[in-house]
PDB file of N, CA and C in Angstrom:
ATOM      1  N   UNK A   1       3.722  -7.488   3.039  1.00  0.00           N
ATOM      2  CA  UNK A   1       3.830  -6.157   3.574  1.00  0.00           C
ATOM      3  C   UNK A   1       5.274  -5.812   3.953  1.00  0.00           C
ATOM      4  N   UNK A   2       6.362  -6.365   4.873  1.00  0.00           N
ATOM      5  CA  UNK A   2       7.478  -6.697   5.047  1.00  0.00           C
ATOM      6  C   UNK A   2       8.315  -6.048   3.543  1.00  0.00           C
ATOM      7  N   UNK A   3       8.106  -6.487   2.392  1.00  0.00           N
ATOM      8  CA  UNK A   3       8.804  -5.903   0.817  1.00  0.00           C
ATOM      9  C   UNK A   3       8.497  -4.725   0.967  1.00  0.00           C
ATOM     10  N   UNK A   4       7.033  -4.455   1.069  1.00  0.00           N
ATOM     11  CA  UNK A   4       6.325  -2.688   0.853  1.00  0.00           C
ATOM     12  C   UNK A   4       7.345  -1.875   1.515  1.00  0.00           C
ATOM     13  N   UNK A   5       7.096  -2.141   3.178  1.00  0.00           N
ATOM     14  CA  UNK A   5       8.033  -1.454   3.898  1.00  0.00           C
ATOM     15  C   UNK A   5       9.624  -1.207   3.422  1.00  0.00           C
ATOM     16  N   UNK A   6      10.342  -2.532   3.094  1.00  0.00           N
ATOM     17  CA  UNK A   6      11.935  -2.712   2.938  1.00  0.00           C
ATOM     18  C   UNK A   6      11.893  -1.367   1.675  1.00  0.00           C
ATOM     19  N   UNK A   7      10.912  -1.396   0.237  1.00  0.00           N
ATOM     20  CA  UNK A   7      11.242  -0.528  -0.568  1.00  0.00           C
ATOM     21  C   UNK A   7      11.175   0.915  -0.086  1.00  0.00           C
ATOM     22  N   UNK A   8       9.702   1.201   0.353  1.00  0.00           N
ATOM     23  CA  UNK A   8       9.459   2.624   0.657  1.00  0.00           C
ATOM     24  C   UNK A   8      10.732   3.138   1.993  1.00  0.00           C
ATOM     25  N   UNK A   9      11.636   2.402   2.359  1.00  0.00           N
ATOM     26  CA  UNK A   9      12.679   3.152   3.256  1.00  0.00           C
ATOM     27  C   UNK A   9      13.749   2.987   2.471  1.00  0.00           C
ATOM     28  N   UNK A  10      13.818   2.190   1.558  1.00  0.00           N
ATOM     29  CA  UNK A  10      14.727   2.711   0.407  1.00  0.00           C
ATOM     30  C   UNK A  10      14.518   3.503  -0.397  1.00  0.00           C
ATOM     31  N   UNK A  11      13.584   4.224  -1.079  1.00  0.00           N
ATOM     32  CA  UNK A  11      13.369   5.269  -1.815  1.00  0.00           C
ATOM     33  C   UNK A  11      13.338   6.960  -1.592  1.00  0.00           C
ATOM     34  N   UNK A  12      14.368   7.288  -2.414  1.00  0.00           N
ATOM     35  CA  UNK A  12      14.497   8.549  -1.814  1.00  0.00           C
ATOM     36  C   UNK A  12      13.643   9.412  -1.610  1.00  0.00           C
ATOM     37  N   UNK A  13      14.047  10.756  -1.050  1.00  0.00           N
ATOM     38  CA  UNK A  13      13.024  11.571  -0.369  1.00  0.00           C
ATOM     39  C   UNK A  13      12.472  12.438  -0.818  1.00  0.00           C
ATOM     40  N   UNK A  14      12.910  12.225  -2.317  1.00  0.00           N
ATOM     41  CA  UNK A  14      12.100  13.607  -3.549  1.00  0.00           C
ATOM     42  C   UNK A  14      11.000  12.723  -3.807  1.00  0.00           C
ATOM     43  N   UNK A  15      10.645  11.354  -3.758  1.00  0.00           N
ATOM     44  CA  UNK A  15      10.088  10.180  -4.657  1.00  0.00           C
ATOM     45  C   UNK A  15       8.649  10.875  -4.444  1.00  0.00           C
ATOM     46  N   UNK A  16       7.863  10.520  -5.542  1.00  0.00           N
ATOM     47  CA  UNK A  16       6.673  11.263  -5.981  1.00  0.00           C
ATOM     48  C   UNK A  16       6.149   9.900  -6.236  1.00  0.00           C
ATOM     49  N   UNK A  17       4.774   9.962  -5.989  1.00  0.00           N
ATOM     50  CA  UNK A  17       3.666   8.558  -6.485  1.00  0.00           C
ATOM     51  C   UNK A  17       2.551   7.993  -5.522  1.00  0.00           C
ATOM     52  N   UNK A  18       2.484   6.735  -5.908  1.00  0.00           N
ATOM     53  CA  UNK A  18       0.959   6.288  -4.526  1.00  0.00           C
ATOM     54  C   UNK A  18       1.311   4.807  -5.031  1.00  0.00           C
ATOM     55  N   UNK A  19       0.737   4.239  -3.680  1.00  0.00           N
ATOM     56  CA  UNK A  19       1.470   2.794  -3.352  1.00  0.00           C
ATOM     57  C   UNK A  19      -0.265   2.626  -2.855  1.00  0.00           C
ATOM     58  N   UNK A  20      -1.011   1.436  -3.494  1.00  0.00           N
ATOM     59  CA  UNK A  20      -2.230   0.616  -3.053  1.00  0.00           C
ATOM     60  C   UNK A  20      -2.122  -0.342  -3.026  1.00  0.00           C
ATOM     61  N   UNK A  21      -2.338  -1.238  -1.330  1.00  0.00           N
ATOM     62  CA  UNK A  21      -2.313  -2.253  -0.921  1.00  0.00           C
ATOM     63  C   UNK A  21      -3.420  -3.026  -0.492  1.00  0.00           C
ATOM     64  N   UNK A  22      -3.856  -3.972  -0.961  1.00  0.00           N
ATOM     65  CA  UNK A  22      -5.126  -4.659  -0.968  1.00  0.00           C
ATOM     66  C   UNK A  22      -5.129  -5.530   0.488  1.00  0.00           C
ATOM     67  N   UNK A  23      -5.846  -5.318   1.390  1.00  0.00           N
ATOM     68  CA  UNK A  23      -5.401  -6.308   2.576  1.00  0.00           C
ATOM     69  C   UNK A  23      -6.924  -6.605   2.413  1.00  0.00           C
ATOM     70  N   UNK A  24      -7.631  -7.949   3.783  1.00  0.00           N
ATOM     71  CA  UNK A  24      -8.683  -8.162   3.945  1.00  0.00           C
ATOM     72  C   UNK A  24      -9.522  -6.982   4.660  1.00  0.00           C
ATOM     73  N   UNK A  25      -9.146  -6.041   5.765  1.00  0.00           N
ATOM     74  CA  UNK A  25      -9.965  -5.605   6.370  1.00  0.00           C
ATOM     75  C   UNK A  25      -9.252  -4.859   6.774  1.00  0.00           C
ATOM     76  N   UNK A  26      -9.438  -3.456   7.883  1.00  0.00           N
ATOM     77  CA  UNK A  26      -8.849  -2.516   8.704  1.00  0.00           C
ATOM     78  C   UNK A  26      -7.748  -3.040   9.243  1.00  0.00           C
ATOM     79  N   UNK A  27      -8.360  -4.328  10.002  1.00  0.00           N
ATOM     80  CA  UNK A  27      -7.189  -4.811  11.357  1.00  0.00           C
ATOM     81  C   UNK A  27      -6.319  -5.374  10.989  1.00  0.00           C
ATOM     82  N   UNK A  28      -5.729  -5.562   9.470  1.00  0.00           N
ATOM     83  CA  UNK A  28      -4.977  -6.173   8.431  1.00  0.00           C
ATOM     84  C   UNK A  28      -4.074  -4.864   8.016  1.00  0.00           C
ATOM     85  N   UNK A  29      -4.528  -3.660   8.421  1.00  0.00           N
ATOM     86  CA  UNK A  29      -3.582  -2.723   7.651  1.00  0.00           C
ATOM     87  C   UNK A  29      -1.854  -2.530   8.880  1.00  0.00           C
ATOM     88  N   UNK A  30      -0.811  -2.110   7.940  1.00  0.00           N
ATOM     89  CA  UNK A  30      -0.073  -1.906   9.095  1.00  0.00           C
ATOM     90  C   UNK A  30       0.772  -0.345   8.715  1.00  0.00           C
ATOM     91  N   UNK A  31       1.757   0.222   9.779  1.00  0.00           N
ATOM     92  CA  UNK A  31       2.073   1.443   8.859  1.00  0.00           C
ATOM     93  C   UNK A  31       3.367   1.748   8.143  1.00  0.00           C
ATOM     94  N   UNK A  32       2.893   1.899   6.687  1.00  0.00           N
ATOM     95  CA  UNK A  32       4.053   2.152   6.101  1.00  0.00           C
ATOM     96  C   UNK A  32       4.540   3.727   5.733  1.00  0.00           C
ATOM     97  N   UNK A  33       5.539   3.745   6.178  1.00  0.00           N
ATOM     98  CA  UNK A  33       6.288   4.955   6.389  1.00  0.00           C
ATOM     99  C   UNK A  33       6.908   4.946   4.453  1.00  0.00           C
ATOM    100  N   UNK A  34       7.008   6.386   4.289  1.00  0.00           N
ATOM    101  CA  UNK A  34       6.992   6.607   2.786  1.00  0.00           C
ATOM    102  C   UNK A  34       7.099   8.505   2.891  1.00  0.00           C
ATOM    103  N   UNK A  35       7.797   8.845   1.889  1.00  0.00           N
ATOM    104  CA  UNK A  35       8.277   9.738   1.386  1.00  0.00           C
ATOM    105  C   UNK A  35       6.796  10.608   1.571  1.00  0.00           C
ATOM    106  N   UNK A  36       7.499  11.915   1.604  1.00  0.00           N
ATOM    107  CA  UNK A  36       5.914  12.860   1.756  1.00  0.00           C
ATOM    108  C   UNK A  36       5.022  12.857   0.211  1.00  0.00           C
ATOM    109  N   UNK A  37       5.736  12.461  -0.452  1.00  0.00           N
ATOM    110  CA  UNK A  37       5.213  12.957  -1.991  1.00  0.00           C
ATOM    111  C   UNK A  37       4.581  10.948  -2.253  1.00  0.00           C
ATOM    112  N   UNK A  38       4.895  10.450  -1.706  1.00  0.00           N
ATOM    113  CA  UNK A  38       4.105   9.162  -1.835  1.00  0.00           C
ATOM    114  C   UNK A  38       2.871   9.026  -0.547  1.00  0.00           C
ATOM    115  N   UNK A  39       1.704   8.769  -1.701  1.00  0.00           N
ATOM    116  CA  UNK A  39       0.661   8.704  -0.936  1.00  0.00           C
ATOM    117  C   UNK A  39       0.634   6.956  -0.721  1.00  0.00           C
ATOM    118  N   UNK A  40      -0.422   6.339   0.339  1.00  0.00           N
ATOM    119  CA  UNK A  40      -0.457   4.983   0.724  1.00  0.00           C
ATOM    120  C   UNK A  40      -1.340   4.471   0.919  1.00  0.00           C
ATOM    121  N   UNK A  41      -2.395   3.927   0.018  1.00  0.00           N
ATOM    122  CA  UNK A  41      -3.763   3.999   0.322  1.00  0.00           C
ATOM    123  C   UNK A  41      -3.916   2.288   0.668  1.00  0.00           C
ATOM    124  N   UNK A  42      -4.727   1.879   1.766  1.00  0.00           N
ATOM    125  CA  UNK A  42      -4.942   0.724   1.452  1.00  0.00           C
ATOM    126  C   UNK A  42      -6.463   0.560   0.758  1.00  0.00           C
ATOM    127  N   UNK A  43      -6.967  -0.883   0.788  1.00  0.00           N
ATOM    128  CA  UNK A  43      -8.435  -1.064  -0.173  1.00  0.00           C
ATOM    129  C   UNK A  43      -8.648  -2.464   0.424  1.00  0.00           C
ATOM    130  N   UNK A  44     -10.119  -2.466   1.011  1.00  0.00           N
ATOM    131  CA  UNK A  44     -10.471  -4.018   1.633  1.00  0.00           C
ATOM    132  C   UNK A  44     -11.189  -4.620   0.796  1.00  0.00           C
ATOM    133  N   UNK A  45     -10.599  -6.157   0.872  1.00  0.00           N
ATOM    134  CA  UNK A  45     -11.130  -7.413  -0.124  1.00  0.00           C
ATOM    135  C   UNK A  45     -11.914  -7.817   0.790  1.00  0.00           C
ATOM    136  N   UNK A  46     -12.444  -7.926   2.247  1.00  0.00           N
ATOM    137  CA  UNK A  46     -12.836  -8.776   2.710  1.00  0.00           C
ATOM    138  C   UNK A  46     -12.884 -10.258   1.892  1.00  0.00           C
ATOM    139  N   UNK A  47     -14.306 -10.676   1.349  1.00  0.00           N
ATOM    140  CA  UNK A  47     -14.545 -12.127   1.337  1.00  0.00           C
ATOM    141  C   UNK A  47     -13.667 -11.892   0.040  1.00  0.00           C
ATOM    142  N   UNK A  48     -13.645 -11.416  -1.076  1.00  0.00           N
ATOM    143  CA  UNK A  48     -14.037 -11.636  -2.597  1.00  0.00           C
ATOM    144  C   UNK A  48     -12.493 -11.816  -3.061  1.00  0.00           C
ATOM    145  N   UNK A  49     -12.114 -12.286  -3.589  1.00  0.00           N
ATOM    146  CA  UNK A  49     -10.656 -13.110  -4.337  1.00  0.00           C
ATOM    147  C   UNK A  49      -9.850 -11.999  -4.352  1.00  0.00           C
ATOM    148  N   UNK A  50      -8.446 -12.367  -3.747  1.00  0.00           N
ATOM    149  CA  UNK A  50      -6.922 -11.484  -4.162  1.00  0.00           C
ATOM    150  C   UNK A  50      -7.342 -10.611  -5.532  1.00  0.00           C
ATOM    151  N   UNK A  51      -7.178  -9.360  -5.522  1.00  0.00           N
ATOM    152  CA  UNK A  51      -6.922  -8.594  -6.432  1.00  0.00           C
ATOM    153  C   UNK A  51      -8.823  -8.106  -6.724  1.00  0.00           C
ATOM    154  N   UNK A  52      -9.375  -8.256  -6.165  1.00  0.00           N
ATOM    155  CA  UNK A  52     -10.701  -7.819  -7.140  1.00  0.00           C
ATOM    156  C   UNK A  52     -10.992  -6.331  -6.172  1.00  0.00           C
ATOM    157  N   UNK A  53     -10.540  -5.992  -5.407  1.00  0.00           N
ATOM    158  CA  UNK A  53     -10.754  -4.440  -4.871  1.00  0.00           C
ATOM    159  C   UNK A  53      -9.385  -3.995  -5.236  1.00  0.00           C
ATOM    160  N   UNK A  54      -8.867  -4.305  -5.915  1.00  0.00           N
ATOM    161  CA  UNK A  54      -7.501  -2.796  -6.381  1.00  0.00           C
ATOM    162  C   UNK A  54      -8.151  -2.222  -8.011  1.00  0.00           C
ATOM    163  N   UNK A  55      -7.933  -0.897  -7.847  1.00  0.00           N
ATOM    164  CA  UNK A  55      -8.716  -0.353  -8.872  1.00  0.00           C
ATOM    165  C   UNK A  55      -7.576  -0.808 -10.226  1.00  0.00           C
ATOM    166  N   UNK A  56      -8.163  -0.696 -11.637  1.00  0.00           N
ATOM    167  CA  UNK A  56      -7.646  -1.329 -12.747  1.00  0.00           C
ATOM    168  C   UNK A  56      -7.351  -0.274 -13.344  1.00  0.00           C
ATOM    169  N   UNK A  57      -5.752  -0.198 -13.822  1.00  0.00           N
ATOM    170  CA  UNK A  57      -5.114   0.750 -14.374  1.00  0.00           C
ATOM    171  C   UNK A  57      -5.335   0.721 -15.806  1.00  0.00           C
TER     172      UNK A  57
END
């Protein structure tokens, strides 16, 4: 989470897009500050393996 943050305060302030972060649960999310035109969605894995709740591009 620490990277997420370092980029989204480097990216400028026209920046357009959406950033999804897979954590285990609510109390796992933290807040990342981001350009108005970037949305920040998180998505909970609880039990089930790294990566199986981020939707597939």
């Amino acid at each position: 989470m620490p990277a997420i943050r370092r980029c989204t305060r480097a990216m400028d302030a026209a920046a357009v897009g959406s950033i999804v972060v897979e954590v285990m649960d609510a109390a796992h999310e933290l807040t990342i500050h981001a350009p108005a035109g970037v949305v920040v969605e998180f998505v909970h894995c609880g039990d089930r393996a790294s990566g199986a709740a981020l939707p597939h591009a």
